[in-house]
C-alpha atoms as a PDB file:
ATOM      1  CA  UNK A   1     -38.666  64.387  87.419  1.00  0.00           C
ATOM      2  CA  UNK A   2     -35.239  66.091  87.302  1.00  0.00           C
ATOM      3  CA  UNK A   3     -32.684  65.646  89.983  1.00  0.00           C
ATOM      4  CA  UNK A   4     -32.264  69.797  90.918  1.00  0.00           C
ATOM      5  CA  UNK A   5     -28.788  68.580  92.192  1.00  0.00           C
ATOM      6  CA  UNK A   6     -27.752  67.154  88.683  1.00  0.00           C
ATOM      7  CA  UNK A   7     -25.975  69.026  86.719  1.00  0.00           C
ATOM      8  CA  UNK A   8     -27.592  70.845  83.853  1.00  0.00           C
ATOM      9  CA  UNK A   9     -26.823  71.897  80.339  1.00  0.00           C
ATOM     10  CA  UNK A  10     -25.866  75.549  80.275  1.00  0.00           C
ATOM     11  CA  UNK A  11     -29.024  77.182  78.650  1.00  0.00           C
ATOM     12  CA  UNK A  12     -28.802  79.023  75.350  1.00  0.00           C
ATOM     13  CA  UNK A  13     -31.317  81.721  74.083  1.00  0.00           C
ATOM     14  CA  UNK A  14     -31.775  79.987  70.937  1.00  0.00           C
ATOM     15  CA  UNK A  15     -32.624  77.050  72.601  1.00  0.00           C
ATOM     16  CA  UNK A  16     -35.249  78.174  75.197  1.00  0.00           C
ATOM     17  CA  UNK A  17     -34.404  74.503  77.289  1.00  0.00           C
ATOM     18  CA  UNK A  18     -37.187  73.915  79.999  1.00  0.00           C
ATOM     19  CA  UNK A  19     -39.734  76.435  78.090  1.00  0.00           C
ATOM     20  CA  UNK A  20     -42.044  73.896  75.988  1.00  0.00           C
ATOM     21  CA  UNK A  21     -40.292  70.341  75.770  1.00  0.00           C
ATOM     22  CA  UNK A  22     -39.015  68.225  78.831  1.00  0.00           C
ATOM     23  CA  UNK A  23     -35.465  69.473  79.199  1.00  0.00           C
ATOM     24  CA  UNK A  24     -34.364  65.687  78.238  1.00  0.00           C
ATOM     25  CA  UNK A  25     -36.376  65.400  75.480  1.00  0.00           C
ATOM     26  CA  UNK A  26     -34.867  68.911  74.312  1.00  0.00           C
ATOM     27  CA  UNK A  27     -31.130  68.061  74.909  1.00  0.00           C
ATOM     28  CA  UNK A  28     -31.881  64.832  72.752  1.00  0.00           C
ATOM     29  CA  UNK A  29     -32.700  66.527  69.665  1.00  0.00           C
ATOM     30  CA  UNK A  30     -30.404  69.059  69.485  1.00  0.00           C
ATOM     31  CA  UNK A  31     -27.766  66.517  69.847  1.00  0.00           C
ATOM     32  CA  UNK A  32     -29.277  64.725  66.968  1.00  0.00           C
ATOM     33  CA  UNK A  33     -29.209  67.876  64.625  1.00  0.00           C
ATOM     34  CA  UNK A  34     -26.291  67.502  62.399  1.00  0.00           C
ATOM     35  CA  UNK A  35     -23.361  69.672  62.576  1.00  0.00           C
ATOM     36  CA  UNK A  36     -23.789  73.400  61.141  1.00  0.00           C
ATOM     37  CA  UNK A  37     -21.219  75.194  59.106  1.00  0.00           C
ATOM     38  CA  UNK A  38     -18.151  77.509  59.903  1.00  0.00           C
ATOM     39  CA  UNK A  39     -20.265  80.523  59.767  1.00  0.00           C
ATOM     40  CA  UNK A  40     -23.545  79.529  61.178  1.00  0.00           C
ATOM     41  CA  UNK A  41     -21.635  77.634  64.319  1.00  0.00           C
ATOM     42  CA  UNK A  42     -19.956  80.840  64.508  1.00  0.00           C
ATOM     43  CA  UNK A  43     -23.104  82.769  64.554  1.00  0.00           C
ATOM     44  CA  UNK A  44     -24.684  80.479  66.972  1.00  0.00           C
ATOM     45  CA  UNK A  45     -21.633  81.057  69.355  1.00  0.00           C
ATOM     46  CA  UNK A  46     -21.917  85.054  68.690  1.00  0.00           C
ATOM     47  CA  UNK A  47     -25.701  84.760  69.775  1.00  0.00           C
ATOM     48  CA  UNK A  48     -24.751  82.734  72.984  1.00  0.00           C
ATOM     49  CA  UNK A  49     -22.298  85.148  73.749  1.00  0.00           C
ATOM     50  CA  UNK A  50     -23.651  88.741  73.113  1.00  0.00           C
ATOM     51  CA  UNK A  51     -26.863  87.691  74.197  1.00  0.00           C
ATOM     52  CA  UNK A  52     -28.728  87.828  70.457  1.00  0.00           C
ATOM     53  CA  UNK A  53     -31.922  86.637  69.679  1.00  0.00           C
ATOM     54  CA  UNK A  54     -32.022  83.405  67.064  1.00  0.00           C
ATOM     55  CA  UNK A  55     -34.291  81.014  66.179  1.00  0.00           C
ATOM     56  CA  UNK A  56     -31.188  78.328  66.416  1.00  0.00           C
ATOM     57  CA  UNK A  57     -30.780  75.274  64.067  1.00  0.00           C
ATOM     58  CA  UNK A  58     -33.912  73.119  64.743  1.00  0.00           C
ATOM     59  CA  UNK A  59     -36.605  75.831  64.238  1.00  0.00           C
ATOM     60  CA  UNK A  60     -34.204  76.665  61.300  1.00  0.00           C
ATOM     61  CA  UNK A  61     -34.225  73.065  59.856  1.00  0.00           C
ATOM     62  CA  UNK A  62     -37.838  73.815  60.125  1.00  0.00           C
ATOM     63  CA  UNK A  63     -38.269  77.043  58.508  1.00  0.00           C
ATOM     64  CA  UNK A  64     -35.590  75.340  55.543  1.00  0.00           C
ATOM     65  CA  UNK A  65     -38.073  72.543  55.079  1.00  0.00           C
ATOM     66  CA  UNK A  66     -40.971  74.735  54.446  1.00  0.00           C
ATOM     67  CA  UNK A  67     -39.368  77.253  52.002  1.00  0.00           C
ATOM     68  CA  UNK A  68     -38.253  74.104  49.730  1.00  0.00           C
ATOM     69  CA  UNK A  69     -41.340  72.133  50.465  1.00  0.00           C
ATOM     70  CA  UNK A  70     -43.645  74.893  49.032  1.00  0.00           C
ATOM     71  CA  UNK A  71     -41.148  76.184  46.485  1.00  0.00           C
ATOM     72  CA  UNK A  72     -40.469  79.591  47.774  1.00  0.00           C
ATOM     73  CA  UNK A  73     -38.699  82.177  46.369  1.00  0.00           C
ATOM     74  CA  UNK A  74     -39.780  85.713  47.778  1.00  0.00           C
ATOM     75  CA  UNK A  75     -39.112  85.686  51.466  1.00  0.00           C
ATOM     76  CA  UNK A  76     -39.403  88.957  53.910  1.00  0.00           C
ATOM     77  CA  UNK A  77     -38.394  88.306  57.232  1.00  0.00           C
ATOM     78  CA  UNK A  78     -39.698  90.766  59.856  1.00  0.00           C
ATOM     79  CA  UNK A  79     -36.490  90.558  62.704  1.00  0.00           C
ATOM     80  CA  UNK A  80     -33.537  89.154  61.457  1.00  0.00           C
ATOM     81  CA  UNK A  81     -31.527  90.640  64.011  1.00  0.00           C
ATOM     82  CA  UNK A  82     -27.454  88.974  62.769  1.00  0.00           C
ATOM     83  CA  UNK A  83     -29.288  87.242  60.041  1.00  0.00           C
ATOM     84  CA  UNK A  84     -29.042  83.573  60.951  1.00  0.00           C
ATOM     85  CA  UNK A  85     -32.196  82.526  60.209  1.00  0.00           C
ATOM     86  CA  UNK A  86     -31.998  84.577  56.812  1.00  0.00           C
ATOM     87  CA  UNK A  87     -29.154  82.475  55.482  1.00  0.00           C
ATOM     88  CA  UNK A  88     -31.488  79.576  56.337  1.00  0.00           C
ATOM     89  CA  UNK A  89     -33.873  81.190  53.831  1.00  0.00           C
ATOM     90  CA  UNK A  90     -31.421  82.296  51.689  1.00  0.00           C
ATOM     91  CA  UNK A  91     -30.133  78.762  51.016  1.00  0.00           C
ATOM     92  CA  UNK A  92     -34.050  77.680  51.011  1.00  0.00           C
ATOM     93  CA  UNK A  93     -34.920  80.213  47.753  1.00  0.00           C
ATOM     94  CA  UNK A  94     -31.929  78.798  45.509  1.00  0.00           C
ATOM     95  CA  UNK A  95     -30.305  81.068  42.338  1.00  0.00           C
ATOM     96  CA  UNK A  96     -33.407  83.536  41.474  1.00  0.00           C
ATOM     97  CA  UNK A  97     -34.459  83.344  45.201  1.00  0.00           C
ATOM     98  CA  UNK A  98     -35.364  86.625  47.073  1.00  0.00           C
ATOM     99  CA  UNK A  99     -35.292  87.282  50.730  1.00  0.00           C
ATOM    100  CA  UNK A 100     -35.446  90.709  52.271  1.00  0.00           C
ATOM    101  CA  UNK A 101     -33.790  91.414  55.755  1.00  0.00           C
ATOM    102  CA  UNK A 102     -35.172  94.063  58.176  1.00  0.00           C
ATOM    103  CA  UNK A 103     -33.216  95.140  61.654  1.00  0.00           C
ATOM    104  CA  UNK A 104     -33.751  98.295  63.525  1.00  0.00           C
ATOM    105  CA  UNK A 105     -30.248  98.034  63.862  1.00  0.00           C
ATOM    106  CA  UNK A 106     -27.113  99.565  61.545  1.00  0.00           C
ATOM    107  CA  UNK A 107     -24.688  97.713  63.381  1.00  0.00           C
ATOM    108  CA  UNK A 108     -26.277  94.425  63.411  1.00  0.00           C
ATOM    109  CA  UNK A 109     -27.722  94.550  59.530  1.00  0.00           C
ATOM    110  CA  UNK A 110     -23.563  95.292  58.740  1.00  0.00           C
ATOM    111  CA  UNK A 111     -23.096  92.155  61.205  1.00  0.00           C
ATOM    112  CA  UNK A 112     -25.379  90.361  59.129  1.00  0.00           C
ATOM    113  CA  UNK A 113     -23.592  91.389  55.709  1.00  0.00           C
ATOM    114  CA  UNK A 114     -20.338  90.241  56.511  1.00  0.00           C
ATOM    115  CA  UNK A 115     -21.924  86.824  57.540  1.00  0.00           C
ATOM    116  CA  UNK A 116     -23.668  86.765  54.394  1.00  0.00           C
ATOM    117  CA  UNK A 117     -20.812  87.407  52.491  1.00  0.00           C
ATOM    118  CA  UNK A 118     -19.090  84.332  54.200  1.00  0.00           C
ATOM    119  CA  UNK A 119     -21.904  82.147  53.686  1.00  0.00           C
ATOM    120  CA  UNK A 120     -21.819  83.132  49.910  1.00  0.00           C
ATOM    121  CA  UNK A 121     -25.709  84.113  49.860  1.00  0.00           C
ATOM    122  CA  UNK A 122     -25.296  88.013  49.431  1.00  0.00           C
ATOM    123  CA  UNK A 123     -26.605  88.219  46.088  1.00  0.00           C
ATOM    124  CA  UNK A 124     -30.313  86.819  47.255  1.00  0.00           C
ATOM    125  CA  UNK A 125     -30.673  89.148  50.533  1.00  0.00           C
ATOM    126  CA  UNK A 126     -32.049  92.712  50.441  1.00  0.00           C
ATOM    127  CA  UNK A 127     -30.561  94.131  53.638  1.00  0.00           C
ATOM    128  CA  UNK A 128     -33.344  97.117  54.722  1.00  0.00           C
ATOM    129  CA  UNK A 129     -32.326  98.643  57.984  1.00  0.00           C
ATOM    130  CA  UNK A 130     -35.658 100.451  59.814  1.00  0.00           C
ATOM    131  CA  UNK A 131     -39.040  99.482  60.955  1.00  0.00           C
ATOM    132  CA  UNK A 132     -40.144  96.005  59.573  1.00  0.00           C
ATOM    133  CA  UNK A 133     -43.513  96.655  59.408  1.00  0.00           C
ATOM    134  CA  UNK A 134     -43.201 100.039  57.712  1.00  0.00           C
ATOM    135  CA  UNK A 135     -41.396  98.481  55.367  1.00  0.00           C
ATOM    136  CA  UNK A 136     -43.544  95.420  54.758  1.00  0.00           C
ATOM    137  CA  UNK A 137     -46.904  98.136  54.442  1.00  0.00           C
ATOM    138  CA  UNK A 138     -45.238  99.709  51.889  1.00  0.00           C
ATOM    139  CA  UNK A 139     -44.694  95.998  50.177  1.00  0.00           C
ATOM    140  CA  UNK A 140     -47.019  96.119  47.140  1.00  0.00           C
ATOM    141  CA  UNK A 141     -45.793  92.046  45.318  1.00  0.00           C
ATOM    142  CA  UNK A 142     -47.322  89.873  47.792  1.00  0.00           C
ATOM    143  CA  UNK A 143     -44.626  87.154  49.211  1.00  0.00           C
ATOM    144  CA  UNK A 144     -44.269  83.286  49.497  1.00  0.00           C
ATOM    145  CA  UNK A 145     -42.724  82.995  53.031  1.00  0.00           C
ATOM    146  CA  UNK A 146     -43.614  86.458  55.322  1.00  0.00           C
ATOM    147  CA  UNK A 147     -41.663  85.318  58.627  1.00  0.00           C
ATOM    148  CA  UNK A 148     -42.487  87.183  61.602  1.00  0.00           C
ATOM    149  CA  UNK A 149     -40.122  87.431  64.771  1.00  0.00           C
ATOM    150  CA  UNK A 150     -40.242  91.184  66.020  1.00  0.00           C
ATOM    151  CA  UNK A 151     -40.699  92.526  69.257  1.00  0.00           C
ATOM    152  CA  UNK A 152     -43.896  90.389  71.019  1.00  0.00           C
ATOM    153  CA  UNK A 153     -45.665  93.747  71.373  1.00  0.00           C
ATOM    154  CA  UNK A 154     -45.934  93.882  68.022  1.00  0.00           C
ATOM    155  CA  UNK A 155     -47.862  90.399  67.275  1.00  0.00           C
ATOM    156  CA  UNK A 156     -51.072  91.733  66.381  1.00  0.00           C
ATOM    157  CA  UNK A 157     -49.900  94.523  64.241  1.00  0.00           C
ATOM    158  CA  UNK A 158     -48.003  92.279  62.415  1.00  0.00           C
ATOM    159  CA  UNK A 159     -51.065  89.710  61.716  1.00  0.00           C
ATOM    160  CA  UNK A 160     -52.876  92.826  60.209  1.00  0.00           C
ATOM    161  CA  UNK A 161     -50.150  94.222  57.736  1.00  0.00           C
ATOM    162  CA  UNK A 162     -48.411  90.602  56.778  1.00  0.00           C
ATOM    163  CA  UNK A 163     -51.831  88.878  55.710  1.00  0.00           C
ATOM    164  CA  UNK A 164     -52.435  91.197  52.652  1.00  0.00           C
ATOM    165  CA  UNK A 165     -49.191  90.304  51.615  1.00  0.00           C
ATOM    166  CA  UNK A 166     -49.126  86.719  51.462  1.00  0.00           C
ATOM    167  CA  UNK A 167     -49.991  85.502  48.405  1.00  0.00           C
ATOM    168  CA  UNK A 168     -52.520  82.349  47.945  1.00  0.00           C
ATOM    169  CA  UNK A 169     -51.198  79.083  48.997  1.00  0.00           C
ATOM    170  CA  UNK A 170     -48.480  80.960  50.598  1.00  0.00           C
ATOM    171  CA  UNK A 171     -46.865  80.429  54.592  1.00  0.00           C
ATOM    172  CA  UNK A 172     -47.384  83.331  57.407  1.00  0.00           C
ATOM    173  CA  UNK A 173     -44.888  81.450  59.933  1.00  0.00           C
ATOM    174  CA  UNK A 174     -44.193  83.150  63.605  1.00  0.00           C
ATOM    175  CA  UNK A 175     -41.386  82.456  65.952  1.00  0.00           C
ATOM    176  CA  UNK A 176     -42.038  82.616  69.915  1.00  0.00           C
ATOM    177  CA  UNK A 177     -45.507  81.792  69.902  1.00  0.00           C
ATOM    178  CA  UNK A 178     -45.617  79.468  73.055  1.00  0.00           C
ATOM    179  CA  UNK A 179     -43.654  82.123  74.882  1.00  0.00           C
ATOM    180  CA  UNK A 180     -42.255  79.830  77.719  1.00  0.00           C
ATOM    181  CA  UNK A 181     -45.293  78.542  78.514  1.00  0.00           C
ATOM    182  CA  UNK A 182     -45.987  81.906  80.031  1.00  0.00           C
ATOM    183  CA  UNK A 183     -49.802  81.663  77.994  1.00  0.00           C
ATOM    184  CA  UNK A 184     -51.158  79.812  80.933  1.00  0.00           C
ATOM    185  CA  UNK A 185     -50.241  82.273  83.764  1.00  0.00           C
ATOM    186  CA  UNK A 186     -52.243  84.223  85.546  1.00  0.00           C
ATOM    187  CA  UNK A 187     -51.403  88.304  85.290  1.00  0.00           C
ATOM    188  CA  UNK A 188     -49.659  88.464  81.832  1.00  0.00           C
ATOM    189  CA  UNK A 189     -47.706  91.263  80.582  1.00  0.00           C
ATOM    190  CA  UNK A 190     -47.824  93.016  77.309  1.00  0.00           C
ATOM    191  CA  UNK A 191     -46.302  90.906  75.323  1.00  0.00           C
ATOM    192  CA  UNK A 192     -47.424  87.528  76.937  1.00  0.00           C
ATOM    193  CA  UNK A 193     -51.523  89.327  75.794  1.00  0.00           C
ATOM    194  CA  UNK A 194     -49.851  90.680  72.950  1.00  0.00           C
ATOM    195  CA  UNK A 195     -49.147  86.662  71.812  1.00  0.00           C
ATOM    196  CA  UNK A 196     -52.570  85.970  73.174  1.00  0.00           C
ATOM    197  CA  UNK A 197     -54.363  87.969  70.923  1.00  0.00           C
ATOM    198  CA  UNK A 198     -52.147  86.841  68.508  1.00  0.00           C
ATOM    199  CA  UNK A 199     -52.727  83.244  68.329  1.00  0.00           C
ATOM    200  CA  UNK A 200     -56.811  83.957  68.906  1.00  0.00           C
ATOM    201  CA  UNK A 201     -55.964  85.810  65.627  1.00  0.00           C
ATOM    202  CA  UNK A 202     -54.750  83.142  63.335  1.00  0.00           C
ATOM    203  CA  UNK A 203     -56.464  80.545  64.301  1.00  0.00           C
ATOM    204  CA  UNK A 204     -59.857  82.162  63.910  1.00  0.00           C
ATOM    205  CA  UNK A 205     -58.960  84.100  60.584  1.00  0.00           C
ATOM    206  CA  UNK A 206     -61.013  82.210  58.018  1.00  0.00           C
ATOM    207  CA  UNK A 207     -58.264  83.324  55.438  1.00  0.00           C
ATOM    208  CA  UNK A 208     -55.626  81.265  57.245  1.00  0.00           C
ATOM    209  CA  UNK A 209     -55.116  77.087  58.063  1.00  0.00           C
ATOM    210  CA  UNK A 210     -52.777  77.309  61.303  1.00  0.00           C
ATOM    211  CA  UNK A 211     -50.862  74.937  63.166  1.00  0.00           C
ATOM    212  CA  UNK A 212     -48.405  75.692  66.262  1.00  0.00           C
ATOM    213  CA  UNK A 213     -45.708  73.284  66.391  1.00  0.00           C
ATOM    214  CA  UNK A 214     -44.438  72.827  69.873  1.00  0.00           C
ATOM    215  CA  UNK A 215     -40.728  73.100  69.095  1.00  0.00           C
ATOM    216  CA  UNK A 216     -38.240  75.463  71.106  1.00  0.00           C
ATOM    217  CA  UNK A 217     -40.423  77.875  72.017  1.00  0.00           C
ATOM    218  CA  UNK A 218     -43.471  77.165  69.703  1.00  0.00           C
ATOM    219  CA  UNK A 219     -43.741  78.066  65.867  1.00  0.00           C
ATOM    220  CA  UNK A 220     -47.056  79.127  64.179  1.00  0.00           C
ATOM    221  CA  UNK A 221     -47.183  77.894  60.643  1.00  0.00           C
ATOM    222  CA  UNK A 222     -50.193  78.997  59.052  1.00  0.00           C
ATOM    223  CA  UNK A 223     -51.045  78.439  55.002  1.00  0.00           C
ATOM    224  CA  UNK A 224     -52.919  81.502  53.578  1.00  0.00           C
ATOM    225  CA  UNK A 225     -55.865  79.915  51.365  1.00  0.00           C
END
């Protein structure tokens, strides 16, 4: 067990330390991820600053490895808040690659285009500022990758609009899906039932193969069939 009187690494919100993995075990491999870029350290630093939600580089080495490993090339990412995780994608697809950002937000999607611009990946993102899942139902091409990271709330809505439009063989992948480690406690909130119902959902759909990995603060990773 920890020493409370030790000092402890300053906690980021991309890193979620104490949520799912021992707090030593955490610190470990983020010190073994490899350094990141100008503009993704940058972005990293603009998250831990202004208090911005990303999925931080070892869910995104992650999300990289299954975009090349199943050959994607049509991506829609449902919260990409500053876009970090979308230049992860970006970079995944390759020349001819597609991925389409949503934000509520004007000010962050502009965020996000000058940090694609620096990352040199602006000619593979579609930047749509509004509702993600109004603009995935209107979505008629059905997608590779559909990553899903909006507001916890949301969860189940999401499951029922993003499963017509992954296409066969393709990945439905979901950030936050451990939430903490709040799952366990007794008197949830919303969004804690919201992730519930959630993960009852995928893992019963007989259209879907799911796996949660326990990493930062648990990623669903489920294969359409």
């Amino acid at each position: 067990m920890t020493n409370k009187t030790e000092k402890q690494p300053a906690k980021r919100d991309w890193q979620m330390l104490g949520g799912i993995t021992v707090p030593e075990v955490e610190e470990y491999m983020y010190a073994m991820l490899p350094a990141r870029d100008e503009v993704l350290t940058e972005m990293e630093a603009d998250a831990t600053k202004n208090d911005v939600a990303i999925v931080g580089p070892a869910v995104a080495r992650v999300l990289y490895q299954l975009a090349t490993i199943s050959g994607a090339k049509r991506v829609f990412e449902m919260g990409s808040a500053i876009g970090y995780s979308t230049i992860w994608w970006a970079r995944a697809v390759g020349d001819g690659g597609r991925v389409i950002y949503t934000d509520g937000d004007p000010k962050r999607a502009d965020k996000a285009r000058r940090y694609f611009d620096r990352a040199g990946v602006s000619e593979r993102i579609t930047v749509r500022v509004g509702d993600a899942l109004e603009i995935l139902s209107e979505e008629k091409q059905p997608y590779d990758i559909i990553f899903n990271d909006v507001d916890k709330v949301d969860y189940p809505r999401v499951f029922r609009v993003a499963l017509p439009r992954v296409r066969s063989g393709g990945l439905f992948i979901t950030d936050n899906v451990l939430w903490s480690g709040k799952l366990r406690k007794p008197n949830p909130d919303a969004p804690t039932k919201a992730i519930l119902e959630f993960n009852k959902l995928i893992y019963e759909s007989k259209d879907l193969f799911t796996t949660i990995l326990p990493i930062r603060d648990g990623v669903a990773v489920c294969v359409k069939k």
